[in-house]
PDB file of N, CA and C in Angstrom:
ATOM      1  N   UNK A   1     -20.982  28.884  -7.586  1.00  0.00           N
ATOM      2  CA  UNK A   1     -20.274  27.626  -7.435  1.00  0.00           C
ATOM      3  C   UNK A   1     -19.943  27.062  -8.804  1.00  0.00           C
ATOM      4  N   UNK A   2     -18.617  26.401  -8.727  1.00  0.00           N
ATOM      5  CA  UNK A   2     -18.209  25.886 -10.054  1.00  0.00           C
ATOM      6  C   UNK A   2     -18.542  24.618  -9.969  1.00  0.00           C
ATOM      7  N   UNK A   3     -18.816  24.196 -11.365  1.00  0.00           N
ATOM      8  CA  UNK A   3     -19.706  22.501 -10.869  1.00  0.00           C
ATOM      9  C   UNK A   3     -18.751  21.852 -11.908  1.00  0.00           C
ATOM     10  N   UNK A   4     -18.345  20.457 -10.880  1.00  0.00           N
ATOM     11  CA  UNK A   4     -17.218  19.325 -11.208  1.00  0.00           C
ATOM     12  C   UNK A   4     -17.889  18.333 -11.534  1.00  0.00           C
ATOM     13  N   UNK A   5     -17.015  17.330 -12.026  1.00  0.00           N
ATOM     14  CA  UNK A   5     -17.374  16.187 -12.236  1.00  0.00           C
ATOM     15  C   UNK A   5     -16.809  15.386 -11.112  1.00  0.00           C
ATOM     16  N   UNK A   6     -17.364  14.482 -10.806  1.00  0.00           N
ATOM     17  CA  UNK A   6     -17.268  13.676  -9.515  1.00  0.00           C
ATOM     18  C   UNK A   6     -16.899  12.365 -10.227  1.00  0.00           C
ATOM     19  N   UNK A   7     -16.089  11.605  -9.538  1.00  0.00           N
ATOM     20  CA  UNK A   7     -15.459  10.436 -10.299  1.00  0.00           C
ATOM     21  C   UNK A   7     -16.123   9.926  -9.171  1.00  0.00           C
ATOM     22  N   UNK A   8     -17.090   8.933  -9.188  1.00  0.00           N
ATOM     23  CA  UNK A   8     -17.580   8.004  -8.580  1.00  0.00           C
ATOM     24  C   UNK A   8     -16.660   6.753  -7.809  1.00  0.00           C
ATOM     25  N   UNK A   9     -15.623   6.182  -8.890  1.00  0.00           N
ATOM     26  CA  UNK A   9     -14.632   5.350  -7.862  1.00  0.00           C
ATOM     27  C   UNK A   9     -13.971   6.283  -7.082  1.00  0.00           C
ATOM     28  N   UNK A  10     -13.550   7.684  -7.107  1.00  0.00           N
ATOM     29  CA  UNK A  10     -12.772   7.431  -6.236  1.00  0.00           C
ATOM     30  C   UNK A  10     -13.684   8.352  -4.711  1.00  0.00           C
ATOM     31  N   UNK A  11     -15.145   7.709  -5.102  1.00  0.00           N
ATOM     32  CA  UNK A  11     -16.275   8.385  -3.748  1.00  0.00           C
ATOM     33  C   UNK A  11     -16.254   6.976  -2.956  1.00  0.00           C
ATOM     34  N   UNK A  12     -16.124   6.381  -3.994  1.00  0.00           N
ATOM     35  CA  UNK A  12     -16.609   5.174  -3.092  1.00  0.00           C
ATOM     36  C   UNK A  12     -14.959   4.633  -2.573  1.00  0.00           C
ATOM     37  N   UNK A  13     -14.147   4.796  -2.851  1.00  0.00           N
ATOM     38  CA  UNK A  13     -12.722   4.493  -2.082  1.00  0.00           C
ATOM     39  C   UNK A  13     -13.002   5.693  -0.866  1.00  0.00           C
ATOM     40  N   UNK A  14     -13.251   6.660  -0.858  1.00  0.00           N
ATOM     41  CA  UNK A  14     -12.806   7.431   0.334  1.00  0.00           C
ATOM     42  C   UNK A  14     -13.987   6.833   1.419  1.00  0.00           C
ATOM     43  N   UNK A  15     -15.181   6.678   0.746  1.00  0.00           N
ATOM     44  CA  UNK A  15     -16.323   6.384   1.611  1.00  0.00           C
ATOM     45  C   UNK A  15     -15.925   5.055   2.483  1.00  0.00           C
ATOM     46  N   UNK A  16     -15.104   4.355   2.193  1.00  0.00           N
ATOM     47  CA  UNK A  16     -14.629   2.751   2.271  1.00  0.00           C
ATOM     48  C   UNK A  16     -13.640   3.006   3.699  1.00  0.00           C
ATOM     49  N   UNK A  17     -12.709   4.053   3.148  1.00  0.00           N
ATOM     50  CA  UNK A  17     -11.509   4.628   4.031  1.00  0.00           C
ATOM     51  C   UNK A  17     -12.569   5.201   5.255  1.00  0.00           C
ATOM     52  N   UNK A  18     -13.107   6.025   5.410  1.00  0.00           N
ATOM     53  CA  UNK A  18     -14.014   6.763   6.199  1.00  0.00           C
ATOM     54  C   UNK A  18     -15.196   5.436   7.123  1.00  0.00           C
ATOM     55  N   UNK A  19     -15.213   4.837   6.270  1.00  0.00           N
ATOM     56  CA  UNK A  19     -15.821   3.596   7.160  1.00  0.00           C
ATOM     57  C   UNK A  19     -14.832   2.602   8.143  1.00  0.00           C
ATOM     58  N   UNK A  20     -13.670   2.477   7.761  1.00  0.00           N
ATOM     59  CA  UNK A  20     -12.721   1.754   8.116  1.00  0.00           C
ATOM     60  C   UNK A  20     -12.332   2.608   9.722  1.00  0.00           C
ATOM     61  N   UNK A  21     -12.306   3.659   9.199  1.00  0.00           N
ATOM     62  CA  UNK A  21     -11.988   4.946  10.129  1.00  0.00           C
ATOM     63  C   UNK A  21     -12.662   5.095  11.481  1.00  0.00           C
ATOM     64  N   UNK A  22     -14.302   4.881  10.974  1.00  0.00           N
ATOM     65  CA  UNK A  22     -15.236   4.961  11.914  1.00  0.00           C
ATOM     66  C   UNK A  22     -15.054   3.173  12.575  1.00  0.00           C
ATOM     67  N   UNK A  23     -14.728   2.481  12.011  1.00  0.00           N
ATOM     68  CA  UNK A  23     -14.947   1.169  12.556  1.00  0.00           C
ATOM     69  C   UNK A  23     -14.261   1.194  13.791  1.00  0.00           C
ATOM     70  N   UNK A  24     -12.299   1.360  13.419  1.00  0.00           N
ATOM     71  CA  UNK A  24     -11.743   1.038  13.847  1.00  0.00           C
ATOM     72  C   UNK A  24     -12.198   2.356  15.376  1.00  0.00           C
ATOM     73  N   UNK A  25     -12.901   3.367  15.535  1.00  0.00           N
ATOM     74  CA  UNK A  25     -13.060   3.757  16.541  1.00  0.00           C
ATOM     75  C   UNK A  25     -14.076   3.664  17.471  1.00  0.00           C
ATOM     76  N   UNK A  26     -15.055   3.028  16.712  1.00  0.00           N
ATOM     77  CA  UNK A  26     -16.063   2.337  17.343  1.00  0.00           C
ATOM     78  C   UNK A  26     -15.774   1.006  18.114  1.00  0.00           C
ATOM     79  N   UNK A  27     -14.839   0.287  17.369  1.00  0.00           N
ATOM     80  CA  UNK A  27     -14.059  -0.873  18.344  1.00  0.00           C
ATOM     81  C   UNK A  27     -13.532  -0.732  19.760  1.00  0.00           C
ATOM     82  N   UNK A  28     -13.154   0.620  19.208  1.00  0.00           N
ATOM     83  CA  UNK A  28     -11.978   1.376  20.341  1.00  0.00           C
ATOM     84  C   UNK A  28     -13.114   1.701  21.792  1.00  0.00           C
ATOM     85  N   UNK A  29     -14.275   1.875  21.394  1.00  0.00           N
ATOM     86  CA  UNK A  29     -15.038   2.447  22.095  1.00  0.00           C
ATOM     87  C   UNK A  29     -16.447   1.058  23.059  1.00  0.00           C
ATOM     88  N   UNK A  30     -16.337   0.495  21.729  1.00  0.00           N
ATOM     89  CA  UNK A  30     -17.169  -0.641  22.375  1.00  0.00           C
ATOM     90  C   UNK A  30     -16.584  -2.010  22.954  1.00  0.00           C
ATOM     91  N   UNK A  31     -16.490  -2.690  23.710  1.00  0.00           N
ATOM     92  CA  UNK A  31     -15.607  -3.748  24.015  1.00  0.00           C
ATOM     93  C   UNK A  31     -16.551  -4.892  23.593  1.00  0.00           C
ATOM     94  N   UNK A  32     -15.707  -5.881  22.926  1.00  0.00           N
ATOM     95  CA  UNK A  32     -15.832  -7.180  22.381  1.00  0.00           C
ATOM     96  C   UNK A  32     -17.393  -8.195  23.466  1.00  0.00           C
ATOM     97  N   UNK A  33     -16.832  -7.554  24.558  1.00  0.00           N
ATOM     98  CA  UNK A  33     -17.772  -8.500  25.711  1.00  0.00           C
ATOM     99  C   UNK A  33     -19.246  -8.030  25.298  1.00  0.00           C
ATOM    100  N   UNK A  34     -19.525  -6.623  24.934  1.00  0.00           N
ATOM    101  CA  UNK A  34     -20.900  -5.799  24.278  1.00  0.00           C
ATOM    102  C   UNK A  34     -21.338  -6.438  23.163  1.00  0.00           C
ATOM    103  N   UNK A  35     -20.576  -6.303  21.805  1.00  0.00           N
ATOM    104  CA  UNK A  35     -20.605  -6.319  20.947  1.00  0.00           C
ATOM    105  C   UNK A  35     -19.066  -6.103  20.051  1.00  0.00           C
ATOM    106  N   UNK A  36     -19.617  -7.707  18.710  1.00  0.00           N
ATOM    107  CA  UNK A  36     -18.195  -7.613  18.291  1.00  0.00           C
ATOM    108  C   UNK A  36     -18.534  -6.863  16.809  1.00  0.00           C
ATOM    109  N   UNK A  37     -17.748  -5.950  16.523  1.00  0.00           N
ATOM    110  CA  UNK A  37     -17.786  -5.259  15.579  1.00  0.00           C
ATOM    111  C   UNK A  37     -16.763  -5.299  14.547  1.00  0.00           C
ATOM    112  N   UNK A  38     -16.659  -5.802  13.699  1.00  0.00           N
ATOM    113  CA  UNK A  38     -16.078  -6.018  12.516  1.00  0.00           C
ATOM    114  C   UNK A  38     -16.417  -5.611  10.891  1.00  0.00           C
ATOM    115  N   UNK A  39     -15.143  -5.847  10.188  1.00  0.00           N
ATOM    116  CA  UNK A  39     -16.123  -4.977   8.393  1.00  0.00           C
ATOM    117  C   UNK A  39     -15.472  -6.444   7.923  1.00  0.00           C
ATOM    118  N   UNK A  40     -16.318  -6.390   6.689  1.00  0.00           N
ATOM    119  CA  UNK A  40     -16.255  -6.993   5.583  1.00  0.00           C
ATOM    120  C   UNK A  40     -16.508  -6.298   4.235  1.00  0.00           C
ATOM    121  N   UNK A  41     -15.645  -7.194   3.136  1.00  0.00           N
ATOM    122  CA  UNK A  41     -16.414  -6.681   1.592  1.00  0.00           C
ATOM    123  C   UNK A  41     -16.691  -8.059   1.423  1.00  0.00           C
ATOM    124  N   UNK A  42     -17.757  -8.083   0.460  1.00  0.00           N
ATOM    125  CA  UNK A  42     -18.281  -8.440  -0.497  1.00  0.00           C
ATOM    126  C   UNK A  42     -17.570  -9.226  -1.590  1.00  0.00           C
ATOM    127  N   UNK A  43     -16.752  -8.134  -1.910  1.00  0.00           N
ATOM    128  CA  UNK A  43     -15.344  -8.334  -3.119  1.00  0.00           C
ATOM    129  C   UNK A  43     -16.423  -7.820  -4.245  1.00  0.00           C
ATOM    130  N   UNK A  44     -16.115  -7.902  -5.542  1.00  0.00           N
ATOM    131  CA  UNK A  44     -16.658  -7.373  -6.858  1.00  0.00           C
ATOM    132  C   UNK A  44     -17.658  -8.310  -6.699  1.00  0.00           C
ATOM    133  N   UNK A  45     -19.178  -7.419  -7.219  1.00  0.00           N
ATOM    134  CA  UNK A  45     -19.974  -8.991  -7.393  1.00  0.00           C
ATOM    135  C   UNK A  45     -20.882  -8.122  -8.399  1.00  0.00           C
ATOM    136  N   UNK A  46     -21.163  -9.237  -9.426  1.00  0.00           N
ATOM    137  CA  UNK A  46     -21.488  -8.495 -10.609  1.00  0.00           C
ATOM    138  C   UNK A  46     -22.916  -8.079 -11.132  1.00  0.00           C
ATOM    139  N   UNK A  47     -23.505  -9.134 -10.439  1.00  0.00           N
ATOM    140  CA  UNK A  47     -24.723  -9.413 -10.430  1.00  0.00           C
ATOM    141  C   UNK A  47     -26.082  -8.338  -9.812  1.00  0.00           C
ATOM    142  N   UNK A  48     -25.340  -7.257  -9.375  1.00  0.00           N
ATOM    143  CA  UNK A  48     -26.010  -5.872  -8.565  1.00  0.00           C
ATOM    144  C   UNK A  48     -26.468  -5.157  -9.683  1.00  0.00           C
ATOM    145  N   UNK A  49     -27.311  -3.950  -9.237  1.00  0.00           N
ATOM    146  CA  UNK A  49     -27.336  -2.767  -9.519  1.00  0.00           C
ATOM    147  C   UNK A  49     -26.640  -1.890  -9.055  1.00  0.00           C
ATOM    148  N   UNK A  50     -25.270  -1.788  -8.376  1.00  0.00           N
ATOM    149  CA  UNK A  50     -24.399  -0.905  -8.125  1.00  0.00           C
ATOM    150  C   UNK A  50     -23.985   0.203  -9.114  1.00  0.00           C
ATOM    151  N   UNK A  51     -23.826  -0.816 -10.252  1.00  0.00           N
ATOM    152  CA  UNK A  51     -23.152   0.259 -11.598  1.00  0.00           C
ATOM    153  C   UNK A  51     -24.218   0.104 -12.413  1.00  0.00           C
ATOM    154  N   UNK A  52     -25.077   0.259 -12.377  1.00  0.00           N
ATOM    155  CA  UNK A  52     -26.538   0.712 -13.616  1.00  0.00           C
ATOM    156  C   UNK A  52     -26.311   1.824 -14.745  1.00  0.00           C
ATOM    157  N   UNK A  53     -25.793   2.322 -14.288  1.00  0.00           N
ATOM    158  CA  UNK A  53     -25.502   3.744 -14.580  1.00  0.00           C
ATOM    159  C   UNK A  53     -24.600   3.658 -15.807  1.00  0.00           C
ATOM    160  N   UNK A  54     -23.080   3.334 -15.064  1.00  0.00           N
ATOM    161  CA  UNK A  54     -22.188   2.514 -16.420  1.00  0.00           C
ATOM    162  C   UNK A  54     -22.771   1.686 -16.615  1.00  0.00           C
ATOM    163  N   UNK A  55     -22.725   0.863 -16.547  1.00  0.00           N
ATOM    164  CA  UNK A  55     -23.313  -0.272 -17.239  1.00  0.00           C
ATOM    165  C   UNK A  55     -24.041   0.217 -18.965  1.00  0.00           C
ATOM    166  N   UNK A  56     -24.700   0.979 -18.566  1.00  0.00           N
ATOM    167  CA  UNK A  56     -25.272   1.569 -19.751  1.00  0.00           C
ATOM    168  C   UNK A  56     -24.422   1.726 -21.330  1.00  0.00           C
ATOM    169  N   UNK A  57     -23.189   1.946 -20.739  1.00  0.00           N
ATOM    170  CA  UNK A  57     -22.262   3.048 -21.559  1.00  0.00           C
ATOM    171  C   UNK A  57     -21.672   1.899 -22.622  1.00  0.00           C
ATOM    172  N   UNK A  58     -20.730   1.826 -22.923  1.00  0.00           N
ATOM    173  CA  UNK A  58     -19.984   0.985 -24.111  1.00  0.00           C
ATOM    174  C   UNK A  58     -18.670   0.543 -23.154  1.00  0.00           C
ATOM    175  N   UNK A  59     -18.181   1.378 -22.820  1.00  0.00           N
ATOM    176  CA  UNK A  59     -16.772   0.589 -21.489  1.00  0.00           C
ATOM    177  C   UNK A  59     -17.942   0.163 -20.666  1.00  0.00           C
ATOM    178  N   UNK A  60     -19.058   0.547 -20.572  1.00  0.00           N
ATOM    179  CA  UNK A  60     -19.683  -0.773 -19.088  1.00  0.00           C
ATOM    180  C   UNK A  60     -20.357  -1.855 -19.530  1.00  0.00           C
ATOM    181  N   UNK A  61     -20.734  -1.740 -20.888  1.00  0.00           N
ATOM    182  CA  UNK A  61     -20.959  -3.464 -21.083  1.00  0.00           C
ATOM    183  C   UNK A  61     -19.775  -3.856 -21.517  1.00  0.00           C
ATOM    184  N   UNK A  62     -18.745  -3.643 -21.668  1.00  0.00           N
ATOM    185  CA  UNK A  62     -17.351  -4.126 -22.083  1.00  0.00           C
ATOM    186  C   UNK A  62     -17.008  -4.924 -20.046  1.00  0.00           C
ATOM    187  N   UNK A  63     -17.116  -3.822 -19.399  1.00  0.00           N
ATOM    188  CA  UNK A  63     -16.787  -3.894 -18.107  1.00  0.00           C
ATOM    189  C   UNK A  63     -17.523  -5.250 -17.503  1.00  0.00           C
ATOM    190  N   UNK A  64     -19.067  -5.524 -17.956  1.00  0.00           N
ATOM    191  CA  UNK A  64     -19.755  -6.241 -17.551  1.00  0.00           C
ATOM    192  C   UNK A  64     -19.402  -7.667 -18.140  1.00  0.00           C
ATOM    193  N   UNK A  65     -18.945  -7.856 -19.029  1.00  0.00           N
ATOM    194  CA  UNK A  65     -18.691  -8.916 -19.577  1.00  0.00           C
ATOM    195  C   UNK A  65     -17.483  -9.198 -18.507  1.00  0.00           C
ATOM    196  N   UNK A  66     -16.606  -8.817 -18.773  1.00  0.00           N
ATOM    197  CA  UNK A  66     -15.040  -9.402 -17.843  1.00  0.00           C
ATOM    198  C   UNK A  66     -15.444  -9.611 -16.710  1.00  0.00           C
ATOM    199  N   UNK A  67     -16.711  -8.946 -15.785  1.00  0.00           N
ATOM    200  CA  UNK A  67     -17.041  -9.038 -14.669  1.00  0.00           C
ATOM    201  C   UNK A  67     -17.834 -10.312 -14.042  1.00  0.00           C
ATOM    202  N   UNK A  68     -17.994 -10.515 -15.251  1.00  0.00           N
ATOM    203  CA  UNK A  68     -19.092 -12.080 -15.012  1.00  0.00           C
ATOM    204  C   UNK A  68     -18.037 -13.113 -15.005  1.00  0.00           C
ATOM    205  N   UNK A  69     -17.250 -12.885 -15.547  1.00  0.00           N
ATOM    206  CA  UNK A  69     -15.597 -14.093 -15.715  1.00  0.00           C
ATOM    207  C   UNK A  69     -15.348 -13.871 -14.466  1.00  0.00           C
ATOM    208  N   UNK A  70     -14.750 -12.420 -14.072  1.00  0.00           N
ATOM    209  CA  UNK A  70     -14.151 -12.531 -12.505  1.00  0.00           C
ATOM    210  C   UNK A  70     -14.610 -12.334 -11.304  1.00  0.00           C
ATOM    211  N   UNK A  71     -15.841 -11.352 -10.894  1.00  0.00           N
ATOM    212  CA  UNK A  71     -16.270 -11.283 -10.136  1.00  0.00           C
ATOM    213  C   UNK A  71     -17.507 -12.457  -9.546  1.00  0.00           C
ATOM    214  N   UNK A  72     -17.450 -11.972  -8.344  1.00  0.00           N
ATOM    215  CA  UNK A  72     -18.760 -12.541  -7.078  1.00  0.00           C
ATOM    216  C   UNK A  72     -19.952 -13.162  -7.551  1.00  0.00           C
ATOM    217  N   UNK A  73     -20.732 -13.528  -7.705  1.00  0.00           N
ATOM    218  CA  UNK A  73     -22.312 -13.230  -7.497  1.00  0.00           C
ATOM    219  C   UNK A  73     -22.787 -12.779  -6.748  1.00  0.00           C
ATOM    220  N   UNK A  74     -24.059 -12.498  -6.255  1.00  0.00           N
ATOM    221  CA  UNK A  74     -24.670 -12.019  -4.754  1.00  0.00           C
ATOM    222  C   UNK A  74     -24.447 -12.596  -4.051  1.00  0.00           C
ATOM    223  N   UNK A  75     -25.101 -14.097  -4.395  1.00  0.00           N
ATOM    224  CA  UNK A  75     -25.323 -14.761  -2.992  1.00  0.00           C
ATOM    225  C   UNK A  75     -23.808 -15.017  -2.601  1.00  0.00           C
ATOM    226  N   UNK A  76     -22.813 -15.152  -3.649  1.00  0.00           N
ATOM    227  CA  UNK A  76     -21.570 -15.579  -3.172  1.00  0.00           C
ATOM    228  C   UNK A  76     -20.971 -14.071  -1.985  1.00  0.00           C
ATOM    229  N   UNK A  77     -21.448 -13.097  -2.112  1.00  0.00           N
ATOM    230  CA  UNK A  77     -21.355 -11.737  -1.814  1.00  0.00           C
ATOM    231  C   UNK A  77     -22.072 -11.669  -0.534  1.00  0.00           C
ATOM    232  N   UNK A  78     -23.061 -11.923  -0.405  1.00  0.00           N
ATOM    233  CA  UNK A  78     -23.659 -11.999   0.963  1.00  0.00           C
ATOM    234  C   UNK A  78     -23.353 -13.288   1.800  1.00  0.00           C
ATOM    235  N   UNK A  79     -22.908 -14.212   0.856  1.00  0.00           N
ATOM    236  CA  UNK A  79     -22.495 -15.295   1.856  1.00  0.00           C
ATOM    237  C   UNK A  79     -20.978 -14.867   2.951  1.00  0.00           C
ATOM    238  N   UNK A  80     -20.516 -14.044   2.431  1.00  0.00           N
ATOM    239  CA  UNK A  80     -19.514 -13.452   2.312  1.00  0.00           C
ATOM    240  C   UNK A  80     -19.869 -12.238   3.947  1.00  0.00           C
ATOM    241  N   UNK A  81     -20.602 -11.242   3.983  1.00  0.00           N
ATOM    242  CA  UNK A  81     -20.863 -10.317   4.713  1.00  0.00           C
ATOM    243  C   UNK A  81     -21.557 -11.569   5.752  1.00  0.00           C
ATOM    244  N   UNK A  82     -22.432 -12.299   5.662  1.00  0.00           N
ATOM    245  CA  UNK A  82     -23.173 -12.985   6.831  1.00  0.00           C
ATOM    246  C   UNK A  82     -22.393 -14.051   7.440  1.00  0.00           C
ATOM    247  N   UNK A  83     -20.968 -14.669   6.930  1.00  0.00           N
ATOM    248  CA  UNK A  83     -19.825 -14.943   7.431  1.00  0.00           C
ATOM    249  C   UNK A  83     -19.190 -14.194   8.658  1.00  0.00           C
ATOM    250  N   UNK A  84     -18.583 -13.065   8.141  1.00  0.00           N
ATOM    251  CA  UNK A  84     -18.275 -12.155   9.371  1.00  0.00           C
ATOM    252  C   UNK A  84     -19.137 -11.704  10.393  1.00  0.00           C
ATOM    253  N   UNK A  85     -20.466 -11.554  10.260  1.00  0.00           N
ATOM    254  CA  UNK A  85     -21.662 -11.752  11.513  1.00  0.00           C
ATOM    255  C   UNK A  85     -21.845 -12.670  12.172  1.00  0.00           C
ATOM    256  N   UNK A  86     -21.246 -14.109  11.604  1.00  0.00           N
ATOM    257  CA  UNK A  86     -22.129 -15.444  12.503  1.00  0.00           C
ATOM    258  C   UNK A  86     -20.998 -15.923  13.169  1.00  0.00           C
ATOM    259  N   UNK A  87     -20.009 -16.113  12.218  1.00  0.00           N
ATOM    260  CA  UNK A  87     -19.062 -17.207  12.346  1.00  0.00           C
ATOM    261  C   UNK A  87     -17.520 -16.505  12.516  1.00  0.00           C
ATOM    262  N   UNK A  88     -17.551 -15.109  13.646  1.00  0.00           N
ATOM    263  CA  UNK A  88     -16.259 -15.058  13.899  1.00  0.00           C
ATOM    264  C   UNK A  88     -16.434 -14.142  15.287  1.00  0.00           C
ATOM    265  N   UNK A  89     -15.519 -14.206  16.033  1.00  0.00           N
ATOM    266  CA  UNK A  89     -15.371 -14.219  17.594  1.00  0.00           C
ATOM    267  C   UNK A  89     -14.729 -12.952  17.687  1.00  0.00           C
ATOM    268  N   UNK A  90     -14.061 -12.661  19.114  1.00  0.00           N
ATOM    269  CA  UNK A  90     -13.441 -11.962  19.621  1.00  0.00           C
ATOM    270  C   UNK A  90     -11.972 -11.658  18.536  1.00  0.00           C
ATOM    271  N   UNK A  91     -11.663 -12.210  17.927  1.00  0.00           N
ATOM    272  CA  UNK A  91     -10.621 -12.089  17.406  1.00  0.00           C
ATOM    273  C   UNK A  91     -10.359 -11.466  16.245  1.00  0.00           C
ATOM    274  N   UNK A  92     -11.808 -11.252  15.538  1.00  0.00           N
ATOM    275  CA  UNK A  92     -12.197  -9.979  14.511  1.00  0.00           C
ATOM    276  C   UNK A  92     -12.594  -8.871  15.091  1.00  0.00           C
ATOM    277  N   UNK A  93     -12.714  -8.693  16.370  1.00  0.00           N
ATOM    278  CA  UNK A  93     -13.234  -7.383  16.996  1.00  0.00           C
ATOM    279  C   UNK A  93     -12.194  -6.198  16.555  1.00  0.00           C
ATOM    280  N   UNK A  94     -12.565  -5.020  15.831  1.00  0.00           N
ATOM    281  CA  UNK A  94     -12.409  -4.225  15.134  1.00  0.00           C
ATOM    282  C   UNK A  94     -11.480  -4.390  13.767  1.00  0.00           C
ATOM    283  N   UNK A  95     -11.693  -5.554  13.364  1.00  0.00           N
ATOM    284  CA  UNK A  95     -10.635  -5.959  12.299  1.00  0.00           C
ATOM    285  C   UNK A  95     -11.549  -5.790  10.850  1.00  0.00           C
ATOM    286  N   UNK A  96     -10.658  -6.015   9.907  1.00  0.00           N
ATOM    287  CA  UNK A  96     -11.496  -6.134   8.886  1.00  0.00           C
ATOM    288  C   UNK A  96     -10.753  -7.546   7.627  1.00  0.00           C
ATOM    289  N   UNK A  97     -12.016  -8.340   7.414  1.00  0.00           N
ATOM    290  CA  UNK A  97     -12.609  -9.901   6.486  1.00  0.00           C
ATOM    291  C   UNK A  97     -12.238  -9.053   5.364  1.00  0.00           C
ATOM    292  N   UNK A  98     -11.644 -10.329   4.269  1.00  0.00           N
ATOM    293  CA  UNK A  98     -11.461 -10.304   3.026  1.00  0.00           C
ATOM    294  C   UNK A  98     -11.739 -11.695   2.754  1.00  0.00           C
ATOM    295  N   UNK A  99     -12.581 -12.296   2.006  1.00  0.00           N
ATOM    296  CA  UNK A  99     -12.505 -13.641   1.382  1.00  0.00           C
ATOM    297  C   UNK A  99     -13.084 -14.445   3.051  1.00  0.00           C
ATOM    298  N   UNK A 100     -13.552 -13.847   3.887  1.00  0.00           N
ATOM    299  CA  UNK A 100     -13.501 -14.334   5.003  1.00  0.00           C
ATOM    300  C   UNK A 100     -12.114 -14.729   6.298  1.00  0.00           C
ATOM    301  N   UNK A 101     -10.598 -14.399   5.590  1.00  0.00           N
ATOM    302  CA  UNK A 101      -9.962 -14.341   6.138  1.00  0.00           C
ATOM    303  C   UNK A 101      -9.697 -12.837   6.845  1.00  0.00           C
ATOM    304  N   UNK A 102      -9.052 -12.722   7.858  1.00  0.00           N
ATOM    305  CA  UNK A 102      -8.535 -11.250   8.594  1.00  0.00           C
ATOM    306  C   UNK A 102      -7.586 -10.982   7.565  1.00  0.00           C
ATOM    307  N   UNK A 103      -7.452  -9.374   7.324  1.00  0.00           N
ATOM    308  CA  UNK A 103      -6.030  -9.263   6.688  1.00  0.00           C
ATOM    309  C   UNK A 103      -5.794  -7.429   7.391  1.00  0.00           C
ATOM    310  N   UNK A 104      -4.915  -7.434   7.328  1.00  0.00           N
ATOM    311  CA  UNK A 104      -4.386  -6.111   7.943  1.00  0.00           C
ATOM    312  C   UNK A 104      -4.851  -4.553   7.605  1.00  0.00           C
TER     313      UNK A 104
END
């Protein structure tokens, strides 16, 4: 076996797509009256151990700095995911939250 380098963003974009994938057929499968099933992100939140890894490097404390200007915090991040669990109905059933709004 020939051994690659794995670009990490673009694992976690397909993993994202592949979740979206599974959502939208799990919707298909479970009805709203059961259970309402919906996705959310988070959005960037900077404050994780997600990127430990970069982070390390010289572009990731470069990265980390701009990230504290623009991105999330946690709690702003989980306030965010426990939004789409409490506080939305039949009308997110298989949809997917951004910012807490639906978007396509």
């Amino acid at each position: 076996q020939k051994k690659t380098k794995v670009d990490p963003l673009d694992r976690m974009m397909v993993s994202k797509l592949l979740g979206q994938f599974f959502l939208a057929h799990l919707a298909s499968v479970v009805p709203p009256s059961v259970a309402i099933i919906n996705a959310t992100s988070p959005g960037s939140v900077f404050d994780s151990e997600f990127n430990r890894e970069h982070d390390k490097t010289f572009a990731g404390a470069i990265a980390k700095i701009v990230m504290r200007r623009m991105a999330n915090t946690a709690a702003v991040g989980a306030r965010m995911v426990t939004d789409a669990a409490v506080n939305h109905g039949e009308e997110t059933h298989g949809e997917f939250l951004s910012f807490q709004k639906l978007v396509p």
